[in-house]
C-alpha atoms as a PDB file:
ATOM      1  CA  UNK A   1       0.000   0.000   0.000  1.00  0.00           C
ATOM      2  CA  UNK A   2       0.928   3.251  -0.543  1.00  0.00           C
ATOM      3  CA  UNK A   3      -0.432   6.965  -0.983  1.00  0.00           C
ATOM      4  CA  UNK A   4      -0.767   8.497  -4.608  1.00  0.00           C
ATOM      5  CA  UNK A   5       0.075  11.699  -5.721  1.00  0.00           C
ATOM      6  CA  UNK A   6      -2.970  13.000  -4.325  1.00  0.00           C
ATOM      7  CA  UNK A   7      -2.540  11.569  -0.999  1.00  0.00           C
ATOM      8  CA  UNK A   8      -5.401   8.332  -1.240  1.00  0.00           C
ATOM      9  CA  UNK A   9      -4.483   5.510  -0.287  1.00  0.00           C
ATOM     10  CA  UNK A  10      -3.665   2.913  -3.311  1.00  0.00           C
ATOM     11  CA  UNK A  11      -2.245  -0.460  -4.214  1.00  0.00           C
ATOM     12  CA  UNK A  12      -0.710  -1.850  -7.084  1.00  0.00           C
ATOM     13  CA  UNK A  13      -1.053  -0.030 -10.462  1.00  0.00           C
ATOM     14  CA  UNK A  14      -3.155   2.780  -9.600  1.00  0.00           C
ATOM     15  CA  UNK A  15      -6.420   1.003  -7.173  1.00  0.00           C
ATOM     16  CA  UNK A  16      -7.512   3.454  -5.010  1.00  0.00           C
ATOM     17  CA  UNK A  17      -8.602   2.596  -2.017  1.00  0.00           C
ATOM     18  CA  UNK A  18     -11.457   4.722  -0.372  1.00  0.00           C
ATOM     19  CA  UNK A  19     -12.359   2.937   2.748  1.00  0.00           C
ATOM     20  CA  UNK A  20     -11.712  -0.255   4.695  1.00  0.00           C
ATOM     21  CA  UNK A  21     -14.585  -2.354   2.527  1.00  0.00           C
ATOM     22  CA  UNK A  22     -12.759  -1.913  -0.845  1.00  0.00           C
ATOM     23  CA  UNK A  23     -10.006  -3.380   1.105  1.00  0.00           C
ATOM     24  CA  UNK A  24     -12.662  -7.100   1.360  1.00  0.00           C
ATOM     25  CA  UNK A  25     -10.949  -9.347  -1.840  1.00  0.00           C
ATOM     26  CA  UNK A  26      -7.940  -8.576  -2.262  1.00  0.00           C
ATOM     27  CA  UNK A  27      -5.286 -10.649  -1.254  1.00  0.00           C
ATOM     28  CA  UNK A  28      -2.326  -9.652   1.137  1.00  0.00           C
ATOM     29  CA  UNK A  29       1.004 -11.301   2.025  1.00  0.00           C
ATOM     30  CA  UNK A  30       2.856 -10.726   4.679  1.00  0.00           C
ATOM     31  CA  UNK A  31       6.344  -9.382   3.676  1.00  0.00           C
ATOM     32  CA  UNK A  32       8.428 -11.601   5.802  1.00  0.00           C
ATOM     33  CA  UNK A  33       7.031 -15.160   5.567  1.00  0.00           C
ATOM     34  CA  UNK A  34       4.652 -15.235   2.215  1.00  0.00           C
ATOM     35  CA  UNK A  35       2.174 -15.764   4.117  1.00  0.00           C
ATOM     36  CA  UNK A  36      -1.564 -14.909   3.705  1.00  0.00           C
ATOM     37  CA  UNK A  37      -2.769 -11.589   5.829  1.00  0.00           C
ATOM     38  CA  UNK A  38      -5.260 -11.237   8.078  1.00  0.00           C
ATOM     39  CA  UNK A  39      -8.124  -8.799   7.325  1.00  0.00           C
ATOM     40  CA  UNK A  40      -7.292  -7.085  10.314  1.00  0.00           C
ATOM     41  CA  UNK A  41      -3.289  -6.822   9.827  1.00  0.00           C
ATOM     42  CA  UNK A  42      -4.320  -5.613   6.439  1.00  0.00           C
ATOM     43  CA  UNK A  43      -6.781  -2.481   8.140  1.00  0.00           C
ATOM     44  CA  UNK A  44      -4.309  -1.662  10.178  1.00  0.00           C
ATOM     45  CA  UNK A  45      -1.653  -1.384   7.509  1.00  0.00           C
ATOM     46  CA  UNK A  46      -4.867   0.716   5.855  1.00  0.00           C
ATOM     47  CA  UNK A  47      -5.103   3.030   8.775  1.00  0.00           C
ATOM     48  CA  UNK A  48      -1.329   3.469   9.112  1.00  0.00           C
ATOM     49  CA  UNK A  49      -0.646   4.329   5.427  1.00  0.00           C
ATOM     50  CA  UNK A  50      -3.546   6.936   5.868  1.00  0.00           C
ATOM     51  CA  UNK A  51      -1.011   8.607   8.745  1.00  0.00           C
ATOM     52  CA  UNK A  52       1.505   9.440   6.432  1.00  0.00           C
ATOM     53  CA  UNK A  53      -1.216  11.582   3.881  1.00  0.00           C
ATOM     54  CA  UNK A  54       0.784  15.237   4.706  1.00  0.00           C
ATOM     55  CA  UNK A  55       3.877  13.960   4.804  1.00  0.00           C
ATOM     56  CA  UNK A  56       4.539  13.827   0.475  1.00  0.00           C
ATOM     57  CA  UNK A  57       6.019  10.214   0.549  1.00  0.00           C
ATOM     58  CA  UNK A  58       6.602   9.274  -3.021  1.00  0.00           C
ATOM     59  CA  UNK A  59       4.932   5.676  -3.817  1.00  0.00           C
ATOM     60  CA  UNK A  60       8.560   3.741  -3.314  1.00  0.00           C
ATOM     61  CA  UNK A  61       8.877   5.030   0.068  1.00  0.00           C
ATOM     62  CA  UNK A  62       5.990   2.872   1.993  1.00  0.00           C
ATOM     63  CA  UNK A  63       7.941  -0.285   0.712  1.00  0.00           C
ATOM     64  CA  UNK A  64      10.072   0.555   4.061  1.00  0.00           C
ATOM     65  CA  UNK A  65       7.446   1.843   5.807  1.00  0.00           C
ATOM     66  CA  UNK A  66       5.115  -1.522   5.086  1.00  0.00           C
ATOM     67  CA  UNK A  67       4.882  -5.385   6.387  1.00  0.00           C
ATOM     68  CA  UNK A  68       2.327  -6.340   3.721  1.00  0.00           C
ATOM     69  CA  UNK A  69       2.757  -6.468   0.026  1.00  0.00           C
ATOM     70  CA  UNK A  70      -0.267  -7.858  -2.915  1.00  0.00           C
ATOM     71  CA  UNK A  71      -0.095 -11.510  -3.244  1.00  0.00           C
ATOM     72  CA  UNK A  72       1.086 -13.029  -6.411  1.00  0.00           C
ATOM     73  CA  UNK A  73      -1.227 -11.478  -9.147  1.00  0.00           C
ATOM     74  CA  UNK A  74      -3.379  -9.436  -7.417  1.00  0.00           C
ATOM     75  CA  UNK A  75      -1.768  -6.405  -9.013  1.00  0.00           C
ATOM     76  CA  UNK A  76      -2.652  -7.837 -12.377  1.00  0.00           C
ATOM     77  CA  UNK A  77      -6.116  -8.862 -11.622  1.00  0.00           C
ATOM     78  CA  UNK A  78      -6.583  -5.309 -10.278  1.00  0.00           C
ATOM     79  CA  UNK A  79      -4.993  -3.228 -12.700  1.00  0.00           C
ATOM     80  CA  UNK A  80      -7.009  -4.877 -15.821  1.00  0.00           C
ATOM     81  CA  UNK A  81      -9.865  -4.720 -13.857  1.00  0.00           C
ATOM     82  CA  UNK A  82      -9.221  -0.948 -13.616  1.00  0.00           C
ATOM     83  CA  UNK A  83      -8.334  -0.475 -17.430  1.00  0.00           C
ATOM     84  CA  UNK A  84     -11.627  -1.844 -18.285  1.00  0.00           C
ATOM     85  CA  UNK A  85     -13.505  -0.283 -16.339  1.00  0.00           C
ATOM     86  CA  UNK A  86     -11.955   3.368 -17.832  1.00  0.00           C
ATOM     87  CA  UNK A  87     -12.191   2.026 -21.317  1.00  0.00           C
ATOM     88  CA  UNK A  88     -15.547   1.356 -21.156  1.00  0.00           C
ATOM     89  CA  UNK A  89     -16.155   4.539 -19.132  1.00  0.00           C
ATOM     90  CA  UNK A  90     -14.746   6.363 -22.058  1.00  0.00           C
ATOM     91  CA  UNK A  91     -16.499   4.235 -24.496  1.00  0.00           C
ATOM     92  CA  UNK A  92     -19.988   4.815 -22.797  1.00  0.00           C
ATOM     93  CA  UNK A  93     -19.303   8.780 -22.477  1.00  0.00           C
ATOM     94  CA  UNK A  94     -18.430   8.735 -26.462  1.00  0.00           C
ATOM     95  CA  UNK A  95     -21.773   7.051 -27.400  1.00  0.00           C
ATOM     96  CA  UNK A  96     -23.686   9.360 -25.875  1.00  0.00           C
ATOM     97  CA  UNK A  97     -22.366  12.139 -27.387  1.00  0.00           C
ATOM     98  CA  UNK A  98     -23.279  10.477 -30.528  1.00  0.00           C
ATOM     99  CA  UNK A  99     -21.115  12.670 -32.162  1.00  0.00           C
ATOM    100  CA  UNK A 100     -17.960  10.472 -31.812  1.00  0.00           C
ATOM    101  CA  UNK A 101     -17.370   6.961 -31.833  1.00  0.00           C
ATOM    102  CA  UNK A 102     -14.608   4.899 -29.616  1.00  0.00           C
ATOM    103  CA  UNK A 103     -13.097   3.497 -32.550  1.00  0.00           C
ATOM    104  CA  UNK A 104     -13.008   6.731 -34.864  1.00  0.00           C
ATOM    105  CA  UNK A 105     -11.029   8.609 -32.544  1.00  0.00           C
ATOM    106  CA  UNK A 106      -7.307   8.572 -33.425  1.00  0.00           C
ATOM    107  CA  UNK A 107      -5.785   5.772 -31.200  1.00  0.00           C
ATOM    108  CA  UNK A 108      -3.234   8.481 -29.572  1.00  0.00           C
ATOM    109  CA  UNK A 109      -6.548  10.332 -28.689  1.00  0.00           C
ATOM    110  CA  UNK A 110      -8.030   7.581 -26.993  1.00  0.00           C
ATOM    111  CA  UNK A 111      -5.173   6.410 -24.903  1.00  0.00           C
ATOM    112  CA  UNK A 112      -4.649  10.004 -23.577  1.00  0.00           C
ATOM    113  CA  UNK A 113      -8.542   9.793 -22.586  1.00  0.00           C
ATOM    114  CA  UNK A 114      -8.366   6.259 -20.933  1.00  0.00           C
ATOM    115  CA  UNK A 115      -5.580   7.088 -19.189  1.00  0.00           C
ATOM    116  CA  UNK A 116      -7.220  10.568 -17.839  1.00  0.00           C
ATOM    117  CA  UNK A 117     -10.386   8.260 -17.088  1.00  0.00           C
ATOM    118  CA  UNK A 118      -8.224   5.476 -15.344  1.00  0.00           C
ATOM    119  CA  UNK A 119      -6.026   7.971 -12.776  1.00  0.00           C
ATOM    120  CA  UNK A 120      -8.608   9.994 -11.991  1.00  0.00           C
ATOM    121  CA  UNK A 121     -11.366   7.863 -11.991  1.00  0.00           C
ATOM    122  CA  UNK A 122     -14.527   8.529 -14.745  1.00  0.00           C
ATOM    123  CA  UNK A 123     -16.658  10.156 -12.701  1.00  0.00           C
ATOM    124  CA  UNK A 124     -14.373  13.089 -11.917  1.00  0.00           C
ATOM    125  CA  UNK A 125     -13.134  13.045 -15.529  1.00  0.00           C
ATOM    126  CA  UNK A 126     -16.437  12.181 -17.950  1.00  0.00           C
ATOM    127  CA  UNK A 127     -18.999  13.001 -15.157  1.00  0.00           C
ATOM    128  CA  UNK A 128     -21.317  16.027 -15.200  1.00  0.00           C
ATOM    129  CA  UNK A 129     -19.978  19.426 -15.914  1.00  0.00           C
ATOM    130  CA  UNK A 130     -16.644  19.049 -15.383  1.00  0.00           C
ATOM    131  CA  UNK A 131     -13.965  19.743 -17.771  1.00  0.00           C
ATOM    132  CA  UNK A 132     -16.448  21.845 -19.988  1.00  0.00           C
ATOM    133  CA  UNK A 133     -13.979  23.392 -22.416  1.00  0.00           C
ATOM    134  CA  UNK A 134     -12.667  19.619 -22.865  1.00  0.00           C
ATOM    135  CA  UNK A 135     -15.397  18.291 -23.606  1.00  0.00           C
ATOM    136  CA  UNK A 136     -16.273  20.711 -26.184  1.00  0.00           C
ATOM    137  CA  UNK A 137     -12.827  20.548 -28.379  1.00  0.00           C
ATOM    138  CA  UNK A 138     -13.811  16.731 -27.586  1.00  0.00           C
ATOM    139  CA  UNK A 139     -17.216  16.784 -29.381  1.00  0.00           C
ATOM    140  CA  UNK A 140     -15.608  18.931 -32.227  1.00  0.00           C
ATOM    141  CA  UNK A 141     -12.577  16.657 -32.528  1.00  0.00           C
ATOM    142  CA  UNK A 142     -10.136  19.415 -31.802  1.00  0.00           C
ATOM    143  CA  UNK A 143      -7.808  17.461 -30.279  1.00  0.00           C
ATOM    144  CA  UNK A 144      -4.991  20.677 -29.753  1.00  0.00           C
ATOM    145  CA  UNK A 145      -7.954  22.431 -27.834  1.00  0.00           C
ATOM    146  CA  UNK A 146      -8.288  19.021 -25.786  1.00  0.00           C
ATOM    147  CA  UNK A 147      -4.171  19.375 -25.469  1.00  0.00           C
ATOM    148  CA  UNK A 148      -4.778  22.992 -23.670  1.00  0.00           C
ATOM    149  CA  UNK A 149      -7.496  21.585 -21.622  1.00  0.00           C
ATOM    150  CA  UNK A 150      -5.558  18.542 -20.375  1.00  0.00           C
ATOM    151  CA  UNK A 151      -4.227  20.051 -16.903  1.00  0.00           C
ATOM    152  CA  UNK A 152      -5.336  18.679 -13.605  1.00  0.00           C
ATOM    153  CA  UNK A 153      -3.724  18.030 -10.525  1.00  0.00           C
ATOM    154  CA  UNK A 154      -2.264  14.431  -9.292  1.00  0.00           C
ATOM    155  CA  UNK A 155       0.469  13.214 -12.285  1.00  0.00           C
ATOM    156  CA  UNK A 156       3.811  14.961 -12.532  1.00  0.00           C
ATOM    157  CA  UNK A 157       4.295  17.062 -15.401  1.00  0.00           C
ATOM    158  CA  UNK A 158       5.860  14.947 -17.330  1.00  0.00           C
ATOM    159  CA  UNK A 159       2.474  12.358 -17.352  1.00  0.00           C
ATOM    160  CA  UNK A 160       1.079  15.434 -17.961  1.00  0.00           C
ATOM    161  CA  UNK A 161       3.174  16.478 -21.359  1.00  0.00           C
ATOM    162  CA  UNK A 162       2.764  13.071 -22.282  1.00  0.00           C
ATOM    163  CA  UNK A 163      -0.917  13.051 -22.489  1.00  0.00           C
ATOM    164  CA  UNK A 164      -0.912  16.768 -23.911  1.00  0.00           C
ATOM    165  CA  UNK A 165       1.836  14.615 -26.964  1.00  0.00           C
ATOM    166  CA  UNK A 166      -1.195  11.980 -27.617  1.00  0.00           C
ATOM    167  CA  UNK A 167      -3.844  14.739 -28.457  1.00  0.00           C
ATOM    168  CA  UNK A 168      -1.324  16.520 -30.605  1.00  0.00           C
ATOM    169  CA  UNK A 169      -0.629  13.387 -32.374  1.00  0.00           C
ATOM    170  CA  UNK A 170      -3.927  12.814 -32.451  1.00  0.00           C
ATOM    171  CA  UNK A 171      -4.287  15.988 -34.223  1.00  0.00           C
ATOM    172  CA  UNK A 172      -1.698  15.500 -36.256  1.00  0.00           C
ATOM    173  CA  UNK A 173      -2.972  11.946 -37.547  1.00  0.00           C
ATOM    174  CA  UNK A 174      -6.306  13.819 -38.219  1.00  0.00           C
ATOM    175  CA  UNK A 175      -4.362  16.555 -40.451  1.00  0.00           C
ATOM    176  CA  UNK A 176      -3.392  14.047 -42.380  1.00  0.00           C
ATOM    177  CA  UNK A 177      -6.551  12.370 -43.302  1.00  0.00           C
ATOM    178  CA  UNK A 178      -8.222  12.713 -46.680  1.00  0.00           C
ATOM    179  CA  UNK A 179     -11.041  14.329 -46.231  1.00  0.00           C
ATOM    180  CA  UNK A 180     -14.105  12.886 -48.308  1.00  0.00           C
END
């Protein structure tokens, strides 16, 4: 367990954990022997991660700082549980536009937006009003306007410039297109 960037508490590739119950399922192992963890053990490692939220730890540190690590593929199982869930959060916001499909987006395009969707979790990304002027270079395709729009706190800049690279490549794959 650790803390992310924005101080939740998280395991593996990017699972947040909110509370104690989304801790019920997944598997523990205690550091030193292999052996399975206790629900309780793994609360209290919970409640002592939590401890450390002002503190700025980067993700590395709490492997010093823990006694319980994810049993053998639990990061795996998590992680594409995760990814699917964002890809068909993205997939589910596109149709209802109606304007854009998942699959006519340029492919840079639509890993910037999964990615968005996966760290910080669809609802704070494709729900309600946020992100208006995103969404609107989204439903226009303008995928440089979507570059200017991707800021939000949580990844380092360099995640950041990354993601901002996809939509210009997306734009620049779209540049490129014949139009008919």
């Amino acid at each position: 367990m650790y803390l992310d960037s924005v101080g939740i508490v998280t395991v593996g590739v990017g699972h947040a954990i909110f509370n104690h119950n989304m801790l019920d399922g997944i598997k523990f192992i205690y550091k030193h022997n292999g052996q399975l963890a206790c629900s309780a053990d793994v609360k209290a490692e919970y409640n002592y991660i939590k401890t450390y939220a002002d503190k700025n730890y980067n993700a590395k540190a709490f492997d010093k700082l823990t006694k319980l690590e994810l049993a053998p593929n639990q990061s795996d199982k998590l992680f594409a549980a995760d990814l699917n869930q964002a890809i068909y959060a993205v997939n589910n916001y596109l149709t209802r536009l109606k304007s854009l499909q998942f699959f006519t987006i340029p492919q840079p395009a639509m890993h910037a937006m999964v990615s968005m969707t996966f760290n910080m979790g669809h609802t704070k990304f494709l729900g309600g009003n946020k992100w208006p002027k995103f969404k609107a270079a989204l439903k226009k395709r303008d995928w440089q306007e979507c570059a200017i729009q991707t800021n939000y706190r949580g990844p380092s800049k360099q995640r950041i410039a990354d993601l901002k690279e996809c939509f210009m490549h997306a734009a620049r794959i779209e540049q490129s297109l014949p139009r008919f």
